[in-house]
C-alpha atoms as a PDB file:
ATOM      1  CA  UNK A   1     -14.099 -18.612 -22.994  1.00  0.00           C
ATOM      2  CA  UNK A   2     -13.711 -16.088 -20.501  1.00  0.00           C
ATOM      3  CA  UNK A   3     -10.800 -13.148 -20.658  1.00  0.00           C
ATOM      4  CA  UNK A   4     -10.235 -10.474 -18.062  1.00  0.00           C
ATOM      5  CA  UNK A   5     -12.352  -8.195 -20.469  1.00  0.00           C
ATOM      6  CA  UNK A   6     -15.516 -10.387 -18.191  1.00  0.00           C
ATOM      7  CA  UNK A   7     -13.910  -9.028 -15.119  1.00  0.00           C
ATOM      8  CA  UNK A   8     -16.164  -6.454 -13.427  1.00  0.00           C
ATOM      9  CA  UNK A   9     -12.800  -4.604 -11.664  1.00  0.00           C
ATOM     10  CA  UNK A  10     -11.186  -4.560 -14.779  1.00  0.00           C
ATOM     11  CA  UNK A  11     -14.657  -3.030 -16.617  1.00  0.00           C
ATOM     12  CA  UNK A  12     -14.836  -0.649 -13.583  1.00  0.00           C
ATOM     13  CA  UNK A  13     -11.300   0.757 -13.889  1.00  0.00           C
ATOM     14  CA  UNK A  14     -11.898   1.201 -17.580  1.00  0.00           C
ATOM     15  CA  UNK A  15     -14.134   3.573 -16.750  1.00  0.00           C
ATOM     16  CA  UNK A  16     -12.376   5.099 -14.103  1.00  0.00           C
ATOM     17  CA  UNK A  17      -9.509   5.971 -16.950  1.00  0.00           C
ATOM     18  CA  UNK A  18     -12.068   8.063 -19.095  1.00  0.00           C
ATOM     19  CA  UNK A  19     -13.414   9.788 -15.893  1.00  0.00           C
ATOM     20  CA  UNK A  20      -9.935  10.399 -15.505  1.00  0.00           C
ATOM     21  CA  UNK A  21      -8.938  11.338 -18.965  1.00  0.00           C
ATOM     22  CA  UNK A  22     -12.139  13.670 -18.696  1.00  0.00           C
ATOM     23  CA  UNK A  23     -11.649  15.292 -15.782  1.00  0.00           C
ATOM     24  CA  UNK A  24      -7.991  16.188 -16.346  1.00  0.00           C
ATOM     25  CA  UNK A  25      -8.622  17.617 -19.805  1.00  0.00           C
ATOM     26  CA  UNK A  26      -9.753  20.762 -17.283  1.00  0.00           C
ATOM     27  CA  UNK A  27      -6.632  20.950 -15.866  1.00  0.00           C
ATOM     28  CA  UNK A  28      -4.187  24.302 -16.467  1.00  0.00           C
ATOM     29  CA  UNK A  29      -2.062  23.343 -18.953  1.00  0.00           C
ATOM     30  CA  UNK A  30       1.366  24.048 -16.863  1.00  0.00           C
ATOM     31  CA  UNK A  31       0.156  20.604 -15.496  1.00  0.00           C
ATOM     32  CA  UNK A  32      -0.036  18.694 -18.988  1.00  0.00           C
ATOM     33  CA  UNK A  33       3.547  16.891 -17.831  1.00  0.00           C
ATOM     34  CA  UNK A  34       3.025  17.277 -14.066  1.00  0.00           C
ATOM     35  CA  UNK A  35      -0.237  15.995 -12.371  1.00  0.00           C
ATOM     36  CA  UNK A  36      -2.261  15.072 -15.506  1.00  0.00           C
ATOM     37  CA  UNK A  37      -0.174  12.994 -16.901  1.00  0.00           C
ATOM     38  CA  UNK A  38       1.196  11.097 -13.401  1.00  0.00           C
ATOM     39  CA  UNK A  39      -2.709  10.633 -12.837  1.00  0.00           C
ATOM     40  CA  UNK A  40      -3.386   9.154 -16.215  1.00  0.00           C
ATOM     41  CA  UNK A  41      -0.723   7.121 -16.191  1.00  0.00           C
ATOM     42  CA  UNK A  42      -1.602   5.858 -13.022  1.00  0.00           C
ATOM     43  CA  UNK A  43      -4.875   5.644 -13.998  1.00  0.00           C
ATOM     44  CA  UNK A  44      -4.361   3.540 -16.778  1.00  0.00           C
ATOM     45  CA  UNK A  45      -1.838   1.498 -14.716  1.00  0.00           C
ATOM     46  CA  UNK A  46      -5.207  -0.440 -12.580  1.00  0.00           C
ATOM     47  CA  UNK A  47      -6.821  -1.975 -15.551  1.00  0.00           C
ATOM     48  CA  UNK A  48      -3.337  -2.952 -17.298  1.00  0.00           C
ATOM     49  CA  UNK A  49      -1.901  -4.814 -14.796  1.00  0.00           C
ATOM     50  CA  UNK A  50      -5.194  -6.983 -14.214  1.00  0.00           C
ATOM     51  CA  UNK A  51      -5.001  -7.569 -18.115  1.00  0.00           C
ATOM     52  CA  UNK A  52      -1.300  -8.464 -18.188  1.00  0.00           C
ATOM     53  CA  UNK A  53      -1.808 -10.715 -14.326  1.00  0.00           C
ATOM     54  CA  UNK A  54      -4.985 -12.402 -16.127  1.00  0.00           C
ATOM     55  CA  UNK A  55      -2.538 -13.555 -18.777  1.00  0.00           C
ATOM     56  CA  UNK A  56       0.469 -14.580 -16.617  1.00  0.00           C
ATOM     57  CA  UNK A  57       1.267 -18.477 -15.493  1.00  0.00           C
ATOM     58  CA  UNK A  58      -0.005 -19.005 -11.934  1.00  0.00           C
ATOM     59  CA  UNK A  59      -1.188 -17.456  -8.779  1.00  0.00           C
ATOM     60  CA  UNK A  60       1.546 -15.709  -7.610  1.00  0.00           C
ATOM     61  CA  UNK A  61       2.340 -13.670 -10.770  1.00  0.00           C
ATOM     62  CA  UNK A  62      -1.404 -12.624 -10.891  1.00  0.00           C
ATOM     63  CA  UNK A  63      -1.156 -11.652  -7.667  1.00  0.00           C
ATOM     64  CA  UNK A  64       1.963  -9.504  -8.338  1.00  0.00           C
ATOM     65  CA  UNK A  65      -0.162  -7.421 -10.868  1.00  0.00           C
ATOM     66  CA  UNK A  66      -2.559  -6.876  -8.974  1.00  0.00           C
ATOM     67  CA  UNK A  67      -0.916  -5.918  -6.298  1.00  0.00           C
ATOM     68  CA  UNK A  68       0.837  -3.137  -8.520  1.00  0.00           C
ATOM     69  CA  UNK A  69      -3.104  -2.363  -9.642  1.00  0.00           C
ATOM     70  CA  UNK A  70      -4.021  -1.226  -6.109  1.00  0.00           C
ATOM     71  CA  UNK A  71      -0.948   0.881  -5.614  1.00  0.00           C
ATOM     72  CA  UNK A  72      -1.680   2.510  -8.571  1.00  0.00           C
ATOM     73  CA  UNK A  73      -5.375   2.949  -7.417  1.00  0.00           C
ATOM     74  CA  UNK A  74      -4.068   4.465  -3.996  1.00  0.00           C
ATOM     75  CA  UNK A  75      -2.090   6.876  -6.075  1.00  0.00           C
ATOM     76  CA  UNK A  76      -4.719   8.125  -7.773  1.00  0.00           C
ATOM     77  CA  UNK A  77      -6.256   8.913  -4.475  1.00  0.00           C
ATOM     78  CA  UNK A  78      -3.625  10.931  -3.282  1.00  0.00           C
ATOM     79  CA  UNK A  79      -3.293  12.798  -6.805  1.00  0.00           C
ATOM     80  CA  UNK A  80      -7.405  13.246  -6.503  1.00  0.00           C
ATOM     81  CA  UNK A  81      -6.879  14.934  -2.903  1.00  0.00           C
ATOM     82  CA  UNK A  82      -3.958  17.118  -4.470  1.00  0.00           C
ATOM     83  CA  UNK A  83      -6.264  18.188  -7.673  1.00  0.00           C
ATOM     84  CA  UNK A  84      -9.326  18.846  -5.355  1.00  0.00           C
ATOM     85  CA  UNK A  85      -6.649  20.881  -2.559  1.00  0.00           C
ATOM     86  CA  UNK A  86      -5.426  23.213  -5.506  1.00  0.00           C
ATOM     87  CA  UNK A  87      -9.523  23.744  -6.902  1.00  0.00           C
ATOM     88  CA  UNK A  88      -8.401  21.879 -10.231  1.00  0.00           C
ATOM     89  CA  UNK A  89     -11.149  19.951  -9.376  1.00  0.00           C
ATOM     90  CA  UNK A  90     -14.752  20.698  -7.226  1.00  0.00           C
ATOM     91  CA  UNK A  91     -15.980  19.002  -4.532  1.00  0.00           C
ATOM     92  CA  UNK A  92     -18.453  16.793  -6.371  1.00  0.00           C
ATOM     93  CA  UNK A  93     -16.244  15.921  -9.373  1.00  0.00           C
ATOM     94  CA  UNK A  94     -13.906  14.547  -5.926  1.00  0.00           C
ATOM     95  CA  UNK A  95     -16.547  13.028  -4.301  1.00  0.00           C
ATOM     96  CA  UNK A  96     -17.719  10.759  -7.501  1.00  0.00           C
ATOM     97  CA  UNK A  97     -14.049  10.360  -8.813  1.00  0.00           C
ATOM     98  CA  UNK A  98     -12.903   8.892  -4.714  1.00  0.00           C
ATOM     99  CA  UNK A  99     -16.011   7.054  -4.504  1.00  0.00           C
ATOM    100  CA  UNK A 100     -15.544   4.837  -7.389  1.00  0.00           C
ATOM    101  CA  UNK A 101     -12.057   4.487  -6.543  1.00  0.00           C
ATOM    102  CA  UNK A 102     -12.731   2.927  -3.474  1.00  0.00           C
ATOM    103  CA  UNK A 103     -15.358   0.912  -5.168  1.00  0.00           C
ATOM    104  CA  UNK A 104     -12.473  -0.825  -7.595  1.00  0.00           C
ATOM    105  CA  UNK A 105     -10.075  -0.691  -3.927  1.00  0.00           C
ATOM    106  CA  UNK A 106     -12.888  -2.689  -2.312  1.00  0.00           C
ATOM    107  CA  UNK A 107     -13.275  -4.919  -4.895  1.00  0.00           C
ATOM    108  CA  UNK A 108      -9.668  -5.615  -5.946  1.00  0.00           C
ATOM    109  CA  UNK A 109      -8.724  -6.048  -2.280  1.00  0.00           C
ATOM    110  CA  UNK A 110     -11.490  -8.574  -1.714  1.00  0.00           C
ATOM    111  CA  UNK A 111     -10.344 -10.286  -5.318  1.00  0.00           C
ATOM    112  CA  UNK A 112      -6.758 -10.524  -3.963  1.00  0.00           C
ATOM    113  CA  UNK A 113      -8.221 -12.440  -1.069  1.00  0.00           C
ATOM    114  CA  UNK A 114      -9.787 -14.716  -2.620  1.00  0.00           C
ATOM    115  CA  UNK A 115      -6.532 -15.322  -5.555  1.00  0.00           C
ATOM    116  CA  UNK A 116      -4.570 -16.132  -2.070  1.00  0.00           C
ATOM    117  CA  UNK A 117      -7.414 -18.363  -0.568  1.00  0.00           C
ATOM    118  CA  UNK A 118      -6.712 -20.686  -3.945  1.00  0.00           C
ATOM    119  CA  UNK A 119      -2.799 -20.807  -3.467  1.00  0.00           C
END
């Protein structure tokens, strides 16, 4: 039987949440209840809500969750562009960090797509 644990976006953001974890484990630690923890928490808001949407009754309230996954995803953007603009993090941890993120964006948006196609 399949579970959302099968689900290559969910997999994907599971990783992105230890990149996450990792790379803010750098930051000072003024930030240990301002950015860090609004980026892990928003980190480990993307592969949450596709667990708790898999597990819902019905299109719509899948869709809901994941809708709240991709917001969380483009918040982690912005908080990636605010770590890299104050050098808590280089230009090449940015550049892998974005790039997956847009990988899981991509790939949630086009998963959306197709939950609404089935409606």
């Amino acid at each position: 039987m399949k579970t959302f644990r099968d689900l290559l976006i969910w997999q994907k953001s599971m990783s992105l949440v230890t990149e996450i974890y990792q790379l803010t484990n750098s930051f000072p630690k003024e930030e240990i209840y301002g950015l860090s923890s609004q980026i892990r928490r928003s980190a480990i808001s993307i592969p949450s809500n596709i667990a708790e949407g898999y597990g819902r009754d019905g299109n719509s309230d899948y869709l809901r969750f994941l809708n709240i996954s991709i917001s969380s995803l483009f918040e982690i953007q912005t908080q990636l562009e605010i770590s890299y603009n104050l050098k808590y993090i280089n230009q090449i941890q940015f550049n892998k960090t974005n790039g997956e993120s847009r990988e899981i964006e991509r790939m949630l948006s086009a998963f959306i797509r197709k939950i609404k196609d089935r409606k």
